[in-house]
N, C-alpha and C. Protein backbone atom coordinates (compact mmCIF):
# COMPACT_ATOMS: atom_id res chain seq x y z
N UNK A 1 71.49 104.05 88.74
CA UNK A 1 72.73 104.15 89.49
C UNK A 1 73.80 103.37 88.74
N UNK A 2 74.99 104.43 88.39
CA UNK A 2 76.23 103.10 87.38
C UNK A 2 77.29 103.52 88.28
N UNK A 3 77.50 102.65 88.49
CA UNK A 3 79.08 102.48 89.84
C UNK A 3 79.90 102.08 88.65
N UNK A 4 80.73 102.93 88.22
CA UNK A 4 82.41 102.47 87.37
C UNK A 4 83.23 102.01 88.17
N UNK A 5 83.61 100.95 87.11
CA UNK A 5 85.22 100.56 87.96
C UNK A 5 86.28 101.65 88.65
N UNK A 6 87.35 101.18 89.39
CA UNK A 6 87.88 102.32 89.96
C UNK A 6 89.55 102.30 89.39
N UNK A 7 90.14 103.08 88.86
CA UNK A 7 91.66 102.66 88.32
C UNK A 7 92.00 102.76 89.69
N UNK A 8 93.26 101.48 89.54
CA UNK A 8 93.89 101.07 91.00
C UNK A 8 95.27 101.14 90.96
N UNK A 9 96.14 101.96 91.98
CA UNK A 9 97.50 101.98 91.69
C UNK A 9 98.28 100.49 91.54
N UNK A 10 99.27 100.41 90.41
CA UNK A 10 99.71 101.16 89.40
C UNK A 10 99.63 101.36 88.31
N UNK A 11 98.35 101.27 87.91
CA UNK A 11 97.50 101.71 86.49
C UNK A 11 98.30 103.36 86.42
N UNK A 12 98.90 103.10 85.12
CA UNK A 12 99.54 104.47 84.86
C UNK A 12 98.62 105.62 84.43
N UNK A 13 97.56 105.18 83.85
CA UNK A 13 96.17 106.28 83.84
C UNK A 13 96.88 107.63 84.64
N UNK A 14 96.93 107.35 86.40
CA UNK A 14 97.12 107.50 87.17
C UNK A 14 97.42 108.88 87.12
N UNK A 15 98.88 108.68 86.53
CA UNK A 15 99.63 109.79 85.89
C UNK A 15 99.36 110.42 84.89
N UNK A 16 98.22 110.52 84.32
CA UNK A 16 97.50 110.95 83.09
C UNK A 16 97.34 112.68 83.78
N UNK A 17 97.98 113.88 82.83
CA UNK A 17 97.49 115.21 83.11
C UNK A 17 95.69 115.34 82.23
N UNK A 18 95.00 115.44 83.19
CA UNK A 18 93.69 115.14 82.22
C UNK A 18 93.17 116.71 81.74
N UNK A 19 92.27 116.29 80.63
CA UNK A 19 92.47 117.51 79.48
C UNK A 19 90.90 118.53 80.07
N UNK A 20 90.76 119.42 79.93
CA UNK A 20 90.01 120.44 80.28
C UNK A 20 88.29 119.99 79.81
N UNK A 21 87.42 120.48 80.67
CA UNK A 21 86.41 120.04 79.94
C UNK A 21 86.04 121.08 79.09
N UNK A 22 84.89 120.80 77.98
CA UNK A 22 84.46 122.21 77.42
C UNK A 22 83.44 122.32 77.89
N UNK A 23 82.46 122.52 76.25
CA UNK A 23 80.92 122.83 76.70
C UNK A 23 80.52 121.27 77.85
N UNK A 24 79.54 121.93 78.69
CA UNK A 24 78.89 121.05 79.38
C UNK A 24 77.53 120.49 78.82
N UNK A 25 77.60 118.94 78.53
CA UNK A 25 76.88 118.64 77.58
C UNK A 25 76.22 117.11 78.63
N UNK A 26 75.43 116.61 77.96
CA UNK A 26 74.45 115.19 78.67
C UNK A 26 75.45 114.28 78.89
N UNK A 27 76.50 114.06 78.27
CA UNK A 27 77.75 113.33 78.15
C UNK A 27 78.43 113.67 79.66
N UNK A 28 78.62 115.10 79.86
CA UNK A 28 79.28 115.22 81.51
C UNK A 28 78.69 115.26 82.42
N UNK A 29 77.44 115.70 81.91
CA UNK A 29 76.40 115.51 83.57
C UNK A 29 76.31 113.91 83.86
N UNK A 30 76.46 112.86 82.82
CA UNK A 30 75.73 112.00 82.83
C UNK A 30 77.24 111.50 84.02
N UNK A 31 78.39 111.44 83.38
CA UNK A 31 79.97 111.36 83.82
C UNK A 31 79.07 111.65 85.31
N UNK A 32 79.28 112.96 85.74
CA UNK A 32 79.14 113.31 87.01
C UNK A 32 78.70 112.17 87.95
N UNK A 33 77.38 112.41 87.10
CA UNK A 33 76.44 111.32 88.00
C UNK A 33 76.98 110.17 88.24
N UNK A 34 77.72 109.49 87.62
CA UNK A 34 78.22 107.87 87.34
C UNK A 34 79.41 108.12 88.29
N UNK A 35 79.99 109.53 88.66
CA UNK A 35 80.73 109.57 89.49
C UNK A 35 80.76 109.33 91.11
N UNK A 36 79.48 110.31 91.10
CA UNK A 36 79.05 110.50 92.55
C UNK A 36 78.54 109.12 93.12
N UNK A 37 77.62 108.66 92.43
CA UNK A 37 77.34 106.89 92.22
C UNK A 37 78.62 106.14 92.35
N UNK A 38 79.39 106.61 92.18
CA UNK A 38 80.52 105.51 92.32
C UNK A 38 81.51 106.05 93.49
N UNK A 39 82.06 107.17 93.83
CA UNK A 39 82.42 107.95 95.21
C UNK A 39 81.31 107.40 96.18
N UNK A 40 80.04 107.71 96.44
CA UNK A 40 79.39 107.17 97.41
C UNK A 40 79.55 105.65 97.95
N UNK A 41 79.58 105.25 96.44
CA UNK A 41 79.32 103.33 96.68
C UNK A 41 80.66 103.01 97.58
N UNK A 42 81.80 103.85 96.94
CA UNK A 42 83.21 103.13 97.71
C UNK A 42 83.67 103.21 98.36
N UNK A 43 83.10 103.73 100.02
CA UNK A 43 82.85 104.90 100.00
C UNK A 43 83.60 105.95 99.70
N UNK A 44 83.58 107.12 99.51
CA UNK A 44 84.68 108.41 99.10
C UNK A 44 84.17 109.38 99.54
N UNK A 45 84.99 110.59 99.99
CA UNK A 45 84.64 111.70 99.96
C UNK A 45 84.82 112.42 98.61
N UNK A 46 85.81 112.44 97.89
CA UNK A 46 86.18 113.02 96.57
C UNK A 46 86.23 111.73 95.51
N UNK A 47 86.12 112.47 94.53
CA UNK A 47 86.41 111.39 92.84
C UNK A 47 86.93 112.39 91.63
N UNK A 48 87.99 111.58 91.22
CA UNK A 48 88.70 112.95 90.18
C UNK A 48 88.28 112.05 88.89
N UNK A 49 87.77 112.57 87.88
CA UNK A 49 87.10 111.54 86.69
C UNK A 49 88.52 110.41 86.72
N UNK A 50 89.47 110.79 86.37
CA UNK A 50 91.07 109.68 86.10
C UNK A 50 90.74 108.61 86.49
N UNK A 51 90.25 108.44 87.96
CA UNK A 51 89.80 107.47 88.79
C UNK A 51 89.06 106.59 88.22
N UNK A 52 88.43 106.36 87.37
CA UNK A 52 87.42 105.76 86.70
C UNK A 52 87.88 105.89 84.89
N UNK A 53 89.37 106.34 84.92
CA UNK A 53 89.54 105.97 83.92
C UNK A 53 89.14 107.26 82.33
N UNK A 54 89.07 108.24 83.12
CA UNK A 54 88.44 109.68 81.78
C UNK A 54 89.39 110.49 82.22
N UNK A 55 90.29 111.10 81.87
CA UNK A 55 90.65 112.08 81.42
C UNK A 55 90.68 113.35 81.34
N UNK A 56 89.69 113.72 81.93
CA UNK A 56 89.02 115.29 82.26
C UNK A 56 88.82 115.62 83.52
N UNK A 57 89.21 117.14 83.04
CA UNK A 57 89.30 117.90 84.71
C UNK A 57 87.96 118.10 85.08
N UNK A 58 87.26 117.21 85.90
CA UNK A 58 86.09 116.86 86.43
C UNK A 58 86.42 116.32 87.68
N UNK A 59 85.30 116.89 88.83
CA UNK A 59 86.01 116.44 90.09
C UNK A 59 84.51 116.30 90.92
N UNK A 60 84.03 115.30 91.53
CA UNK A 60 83.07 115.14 92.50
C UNK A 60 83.27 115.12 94.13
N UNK A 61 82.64 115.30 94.99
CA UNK A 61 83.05 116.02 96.41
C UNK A 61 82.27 115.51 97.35
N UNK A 62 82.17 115.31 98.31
CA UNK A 62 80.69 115.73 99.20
C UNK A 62 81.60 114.90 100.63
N UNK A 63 81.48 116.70 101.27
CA UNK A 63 82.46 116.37 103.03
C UNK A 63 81.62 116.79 104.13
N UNK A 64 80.14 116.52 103.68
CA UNK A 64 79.36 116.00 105.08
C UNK A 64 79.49 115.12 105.44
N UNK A 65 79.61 115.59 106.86
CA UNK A 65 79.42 114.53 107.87
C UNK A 65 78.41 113.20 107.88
N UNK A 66 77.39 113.05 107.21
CA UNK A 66 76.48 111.67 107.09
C UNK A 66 75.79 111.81 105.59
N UNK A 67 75.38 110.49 105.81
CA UNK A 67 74.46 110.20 104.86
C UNK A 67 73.23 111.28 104.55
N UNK A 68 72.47 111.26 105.80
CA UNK A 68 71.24 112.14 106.14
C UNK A 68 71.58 113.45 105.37
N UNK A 69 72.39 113.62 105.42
CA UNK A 69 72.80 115.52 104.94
C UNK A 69 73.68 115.69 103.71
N UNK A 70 73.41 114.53 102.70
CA UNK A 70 74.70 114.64 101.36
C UNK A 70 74.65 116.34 100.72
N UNK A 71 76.01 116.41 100.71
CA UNK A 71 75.53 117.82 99.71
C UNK A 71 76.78 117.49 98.68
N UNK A 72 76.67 116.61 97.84
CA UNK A 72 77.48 116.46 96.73
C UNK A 72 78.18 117.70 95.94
N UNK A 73 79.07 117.63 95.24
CA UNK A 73 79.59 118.75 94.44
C UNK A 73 80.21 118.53 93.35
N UNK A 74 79.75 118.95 92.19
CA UNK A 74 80.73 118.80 91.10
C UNK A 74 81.52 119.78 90.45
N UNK A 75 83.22 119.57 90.53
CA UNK A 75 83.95 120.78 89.93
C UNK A 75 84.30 120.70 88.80
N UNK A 76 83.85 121.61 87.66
CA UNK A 76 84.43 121.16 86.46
C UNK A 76 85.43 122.10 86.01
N UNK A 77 86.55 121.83 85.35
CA UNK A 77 87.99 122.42 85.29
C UNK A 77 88.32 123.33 86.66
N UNK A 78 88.31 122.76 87.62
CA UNK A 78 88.96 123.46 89.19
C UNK A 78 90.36 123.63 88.70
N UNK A 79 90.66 124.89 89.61
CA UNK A 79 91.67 125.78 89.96
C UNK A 79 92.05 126.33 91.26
N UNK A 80 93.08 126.22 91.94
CA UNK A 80 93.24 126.68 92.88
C UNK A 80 93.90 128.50 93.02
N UNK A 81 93.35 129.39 93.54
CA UNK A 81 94.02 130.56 92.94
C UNK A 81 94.43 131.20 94.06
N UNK A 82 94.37 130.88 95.30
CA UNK A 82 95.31 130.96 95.97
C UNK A 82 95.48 130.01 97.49
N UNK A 83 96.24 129.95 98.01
CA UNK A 83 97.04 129.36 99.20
C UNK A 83 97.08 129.56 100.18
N UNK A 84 96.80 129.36 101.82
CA UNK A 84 97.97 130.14 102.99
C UNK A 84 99.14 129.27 102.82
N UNK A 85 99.77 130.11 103.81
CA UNK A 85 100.90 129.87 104.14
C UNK A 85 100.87 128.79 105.01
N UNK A 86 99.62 128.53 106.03
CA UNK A 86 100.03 128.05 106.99
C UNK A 86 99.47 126.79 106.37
N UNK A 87 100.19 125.27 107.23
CA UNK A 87 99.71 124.18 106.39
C UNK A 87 99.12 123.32 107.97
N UNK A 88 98.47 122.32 107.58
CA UNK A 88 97.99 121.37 108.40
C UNK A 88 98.14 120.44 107.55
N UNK A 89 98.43 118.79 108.83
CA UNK A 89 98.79 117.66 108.66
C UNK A 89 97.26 117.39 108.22
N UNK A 90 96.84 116.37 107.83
CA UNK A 90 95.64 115.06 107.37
C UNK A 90 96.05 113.96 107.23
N UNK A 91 95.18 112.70 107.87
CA UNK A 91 95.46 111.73 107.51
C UNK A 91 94.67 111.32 105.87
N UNK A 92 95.35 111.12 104.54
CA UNK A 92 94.68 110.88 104.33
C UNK A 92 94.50 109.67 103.19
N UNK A 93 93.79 109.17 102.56
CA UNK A 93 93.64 108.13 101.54
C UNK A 93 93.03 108.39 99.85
N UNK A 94 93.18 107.23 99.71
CA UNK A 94 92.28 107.58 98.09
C UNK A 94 91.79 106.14 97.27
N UNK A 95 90.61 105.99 96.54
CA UNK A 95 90.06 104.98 96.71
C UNK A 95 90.77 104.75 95.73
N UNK A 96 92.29 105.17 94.57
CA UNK A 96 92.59 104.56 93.91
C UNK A 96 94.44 103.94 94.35
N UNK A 97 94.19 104.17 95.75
CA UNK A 97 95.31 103.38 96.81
C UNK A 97 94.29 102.69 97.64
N UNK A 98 93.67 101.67 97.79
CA UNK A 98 92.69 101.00 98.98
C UNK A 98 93.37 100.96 99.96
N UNK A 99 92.89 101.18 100.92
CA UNK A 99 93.35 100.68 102.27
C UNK A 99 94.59 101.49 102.97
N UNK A 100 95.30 102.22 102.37
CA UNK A 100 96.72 102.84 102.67
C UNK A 100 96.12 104.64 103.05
N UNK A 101 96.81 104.75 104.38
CA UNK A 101 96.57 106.17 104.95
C UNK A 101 98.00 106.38 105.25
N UNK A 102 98.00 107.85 104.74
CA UNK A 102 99.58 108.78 105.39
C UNK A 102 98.74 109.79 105.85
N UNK A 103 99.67 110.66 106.89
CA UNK A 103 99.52 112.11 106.99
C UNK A 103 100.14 113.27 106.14
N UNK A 104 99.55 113.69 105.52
CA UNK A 104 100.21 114.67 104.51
C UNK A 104 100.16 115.95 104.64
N UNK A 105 101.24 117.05 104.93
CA UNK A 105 100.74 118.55 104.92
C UNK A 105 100.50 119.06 103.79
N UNK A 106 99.06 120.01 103.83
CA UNK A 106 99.10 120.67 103.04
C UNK A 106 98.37 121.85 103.39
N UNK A 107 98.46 122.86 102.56
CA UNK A 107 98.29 124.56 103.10
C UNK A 107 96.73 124.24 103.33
N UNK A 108 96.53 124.98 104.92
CA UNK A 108 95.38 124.61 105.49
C UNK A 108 93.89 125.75 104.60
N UNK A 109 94.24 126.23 104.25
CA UNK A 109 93.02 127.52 103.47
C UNK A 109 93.47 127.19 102.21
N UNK A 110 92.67 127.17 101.34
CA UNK A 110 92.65 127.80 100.11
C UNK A 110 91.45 128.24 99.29
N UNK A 111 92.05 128.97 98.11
CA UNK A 111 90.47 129.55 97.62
C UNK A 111 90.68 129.21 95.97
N UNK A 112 89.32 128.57 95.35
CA UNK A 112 89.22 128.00 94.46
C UNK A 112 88.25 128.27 93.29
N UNK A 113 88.34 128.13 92.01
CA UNK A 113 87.68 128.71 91.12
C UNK A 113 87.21 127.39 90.44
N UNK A 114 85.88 127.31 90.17
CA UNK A 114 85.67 125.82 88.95
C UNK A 114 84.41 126.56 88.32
N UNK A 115 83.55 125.60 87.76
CA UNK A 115 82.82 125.65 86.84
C UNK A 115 81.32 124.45 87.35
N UNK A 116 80.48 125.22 87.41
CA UNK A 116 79.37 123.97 87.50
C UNK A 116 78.57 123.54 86.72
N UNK A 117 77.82 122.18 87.08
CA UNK A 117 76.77 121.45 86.14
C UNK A 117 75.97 122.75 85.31
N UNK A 118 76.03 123.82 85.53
CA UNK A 118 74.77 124.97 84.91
C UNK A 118 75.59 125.72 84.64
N UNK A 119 76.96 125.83 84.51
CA UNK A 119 77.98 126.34 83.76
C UNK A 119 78.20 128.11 84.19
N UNK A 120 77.82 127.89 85.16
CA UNK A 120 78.21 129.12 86.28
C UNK A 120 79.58 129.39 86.62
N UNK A 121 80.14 130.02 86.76
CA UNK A 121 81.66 130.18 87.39
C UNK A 121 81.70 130.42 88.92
N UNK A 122 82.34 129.31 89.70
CA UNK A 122 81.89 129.46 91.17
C UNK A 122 83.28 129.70 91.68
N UNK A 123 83.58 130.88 92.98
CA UNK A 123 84.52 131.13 93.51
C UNK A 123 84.30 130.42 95.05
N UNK A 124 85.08 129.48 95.54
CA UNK A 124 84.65 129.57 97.54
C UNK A 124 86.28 129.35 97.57
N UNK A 125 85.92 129.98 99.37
CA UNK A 125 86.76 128.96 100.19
C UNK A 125 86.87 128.40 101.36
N UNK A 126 87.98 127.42 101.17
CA UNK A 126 87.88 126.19 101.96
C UNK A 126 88.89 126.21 103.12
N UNK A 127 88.71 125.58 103.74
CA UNK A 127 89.23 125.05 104.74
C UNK A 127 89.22 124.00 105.83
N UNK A 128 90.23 122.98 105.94
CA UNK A 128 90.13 121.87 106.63
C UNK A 128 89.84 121.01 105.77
N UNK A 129 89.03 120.08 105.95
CA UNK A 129 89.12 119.05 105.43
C UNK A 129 88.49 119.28 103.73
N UNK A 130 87.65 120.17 103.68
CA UNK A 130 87.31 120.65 102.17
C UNK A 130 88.28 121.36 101.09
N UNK A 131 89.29 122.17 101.54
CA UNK A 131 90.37 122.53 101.55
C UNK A 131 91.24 121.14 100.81
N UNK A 132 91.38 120.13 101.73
CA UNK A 132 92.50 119.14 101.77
C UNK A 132 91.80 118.11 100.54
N UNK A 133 90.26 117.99 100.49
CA UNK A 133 89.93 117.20 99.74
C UNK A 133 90.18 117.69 98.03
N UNK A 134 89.99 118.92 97.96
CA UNK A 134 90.03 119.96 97.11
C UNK A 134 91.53 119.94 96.16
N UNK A 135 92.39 119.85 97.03
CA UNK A 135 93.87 119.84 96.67
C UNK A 135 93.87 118.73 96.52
N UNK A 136 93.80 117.48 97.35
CA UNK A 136 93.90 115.95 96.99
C UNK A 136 93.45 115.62 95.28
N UNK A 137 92.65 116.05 95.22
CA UNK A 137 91.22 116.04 93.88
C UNK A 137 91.99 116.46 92.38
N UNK A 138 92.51 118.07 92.93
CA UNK A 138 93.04 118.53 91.64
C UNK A 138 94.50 118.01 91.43
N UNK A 139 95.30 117.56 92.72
CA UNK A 139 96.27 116.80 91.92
C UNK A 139 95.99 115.69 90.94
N UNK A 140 94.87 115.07 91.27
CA UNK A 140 94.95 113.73 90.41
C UNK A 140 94.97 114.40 89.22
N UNK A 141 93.96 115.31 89.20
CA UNK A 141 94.10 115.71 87.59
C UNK A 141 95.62 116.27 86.77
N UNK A 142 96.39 116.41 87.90
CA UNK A 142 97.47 116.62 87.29
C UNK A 142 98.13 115.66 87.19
N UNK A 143 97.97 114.26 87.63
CA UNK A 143 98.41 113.30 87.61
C UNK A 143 99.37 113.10 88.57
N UNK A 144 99.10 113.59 89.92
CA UNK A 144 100.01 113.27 91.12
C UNK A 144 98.91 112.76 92.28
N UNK A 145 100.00 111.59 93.06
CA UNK A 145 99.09 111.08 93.77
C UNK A 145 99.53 111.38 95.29
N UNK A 146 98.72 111.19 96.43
CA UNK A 146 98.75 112.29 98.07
C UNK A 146 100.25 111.63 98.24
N UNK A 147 100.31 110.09 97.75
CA UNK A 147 101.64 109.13 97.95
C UNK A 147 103.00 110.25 98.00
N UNK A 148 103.11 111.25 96.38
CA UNK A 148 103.66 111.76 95.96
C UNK A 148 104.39 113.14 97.19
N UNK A 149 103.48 113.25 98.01
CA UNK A 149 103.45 114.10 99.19
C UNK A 149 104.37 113.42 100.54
N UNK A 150 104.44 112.05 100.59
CA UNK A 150 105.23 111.70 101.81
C UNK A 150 106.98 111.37 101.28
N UNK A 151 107.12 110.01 102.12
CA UNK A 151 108.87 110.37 101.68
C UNK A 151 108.89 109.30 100.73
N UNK A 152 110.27 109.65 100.29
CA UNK A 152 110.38 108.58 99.39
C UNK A 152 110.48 107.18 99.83
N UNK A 153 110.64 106.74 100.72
CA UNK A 153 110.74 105.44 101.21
C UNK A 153 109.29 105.09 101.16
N UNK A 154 108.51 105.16 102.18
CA UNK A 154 107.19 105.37 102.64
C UNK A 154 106.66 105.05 101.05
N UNK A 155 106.94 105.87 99.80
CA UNK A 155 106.38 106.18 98.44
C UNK A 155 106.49 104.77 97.79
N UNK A 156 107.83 104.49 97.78
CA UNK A 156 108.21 103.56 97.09
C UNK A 156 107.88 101.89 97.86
N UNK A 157 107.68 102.06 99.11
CA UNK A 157 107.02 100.62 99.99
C UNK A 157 105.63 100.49 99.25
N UNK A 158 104.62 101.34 99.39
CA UNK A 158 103.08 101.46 98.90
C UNK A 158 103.00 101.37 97.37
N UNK A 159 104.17 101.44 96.24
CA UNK A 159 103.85 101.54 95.21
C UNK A 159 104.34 100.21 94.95
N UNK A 160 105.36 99.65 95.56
CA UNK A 160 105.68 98.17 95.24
C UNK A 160 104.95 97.22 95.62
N UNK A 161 104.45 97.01 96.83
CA UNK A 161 103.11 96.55 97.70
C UNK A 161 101.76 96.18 96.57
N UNK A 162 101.27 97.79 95.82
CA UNK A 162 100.35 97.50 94.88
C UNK A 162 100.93 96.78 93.55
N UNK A 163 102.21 97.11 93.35
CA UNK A 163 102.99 96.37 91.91
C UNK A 163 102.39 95.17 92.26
N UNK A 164 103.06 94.38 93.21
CA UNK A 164 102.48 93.06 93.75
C UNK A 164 101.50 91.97 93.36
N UNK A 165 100.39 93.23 93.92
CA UNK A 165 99.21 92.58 94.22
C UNK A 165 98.99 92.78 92.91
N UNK A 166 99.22 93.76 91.89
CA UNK A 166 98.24 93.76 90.51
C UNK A 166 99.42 92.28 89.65
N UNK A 167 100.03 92.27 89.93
CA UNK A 167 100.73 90.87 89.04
C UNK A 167 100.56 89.77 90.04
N UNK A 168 100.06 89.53 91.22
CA UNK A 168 99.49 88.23 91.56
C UNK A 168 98.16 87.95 91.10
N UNK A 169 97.22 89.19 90.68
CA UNK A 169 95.68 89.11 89.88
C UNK A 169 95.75 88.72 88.45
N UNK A 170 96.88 89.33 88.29
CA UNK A 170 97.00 89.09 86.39
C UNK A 170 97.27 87.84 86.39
N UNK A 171 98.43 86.92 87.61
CA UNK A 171 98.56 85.71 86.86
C UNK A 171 97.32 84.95 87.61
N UNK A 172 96.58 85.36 88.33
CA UNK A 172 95.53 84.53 88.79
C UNK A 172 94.50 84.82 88.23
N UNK A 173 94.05 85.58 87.34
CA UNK A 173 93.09 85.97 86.18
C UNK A 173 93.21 85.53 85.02
């Protein structure tokens, strides 16, 4: 089990557009794993590799309800290919903002294309909270964060808040 560190806002990583994966090799399964190991530990529902600092459109999942019933997921280069119209609110977070929840709309269905550990091409879709985790996930890889979704006030309180705290660690480190 390797639990990675977690990049913490405002590590500009953050904003990193991360680069496509290719062949699937021992190198990304191994990634995966070190992912899900590290989403579980903190706890998470989703992990976008960035989070930990890589670069690649790699995305880990798992929106069961308990422990008892994990059904983990790994997306490799996800795509969203289409939308509704109609959107629903979520409250929601991200383990590379600790502690900070907004409600954010976003289009309540969508349907999604990735790539798996066995290099299959998988089509589903989602909705509700798999849906929301899904979109949460592939923004990071574009380098936008759920923050990016509320207002600007609200944006700019939570990003100064973490400015803060990461230069009261640096000079206390």
């Amino acid at each position: 089990m390797t639990i990675r560190p977690l990049v913490i806002l405002p590590d500009s990583r953050l904003r990193l557009v991360s680069e496509p994966v290719g062949p699937i090799t021992d190198e990304i399964r191994q990634l995966a794993k070190d992912m899900l190991d590290t989403m579980y530990d903190a706890p998470g529902v989703g992990l976008a590799a960035i989070q930990i600092g890589v670069p690649k459109r790699l995305i880990t999942m798992d929106v069961s309800k308990s422990e008892d019933e994990r059904n983990p997921m790994v997306l490799i280069n996800p795509e969203i290919t289409w939308a509704s119209e109609e959107l629903r609110a979520y409250e929601e977070g991200c383990l590379s903002i600790p502690e900070y929840y907004e409600e954010v709309e976003r289009p309540d269905r969508i349907r999604f294309r990735y790539t798996d550990l066995d290099g299959n091409v998988v089509e589903r879709d989602a909705e509700g909270l798999m849906a929301t985790c899904v979109q949460h996930e592939i923004d990071h890889l574009n380098g936008v964060l759920f923050i990016d979704h509320i207002s600007k006030l609200k944006r700019d309180r939570v990003i100064t808040k973490f400015r803060k705290a990461a230069r009261r660690e640096a000079q206390a480190g």
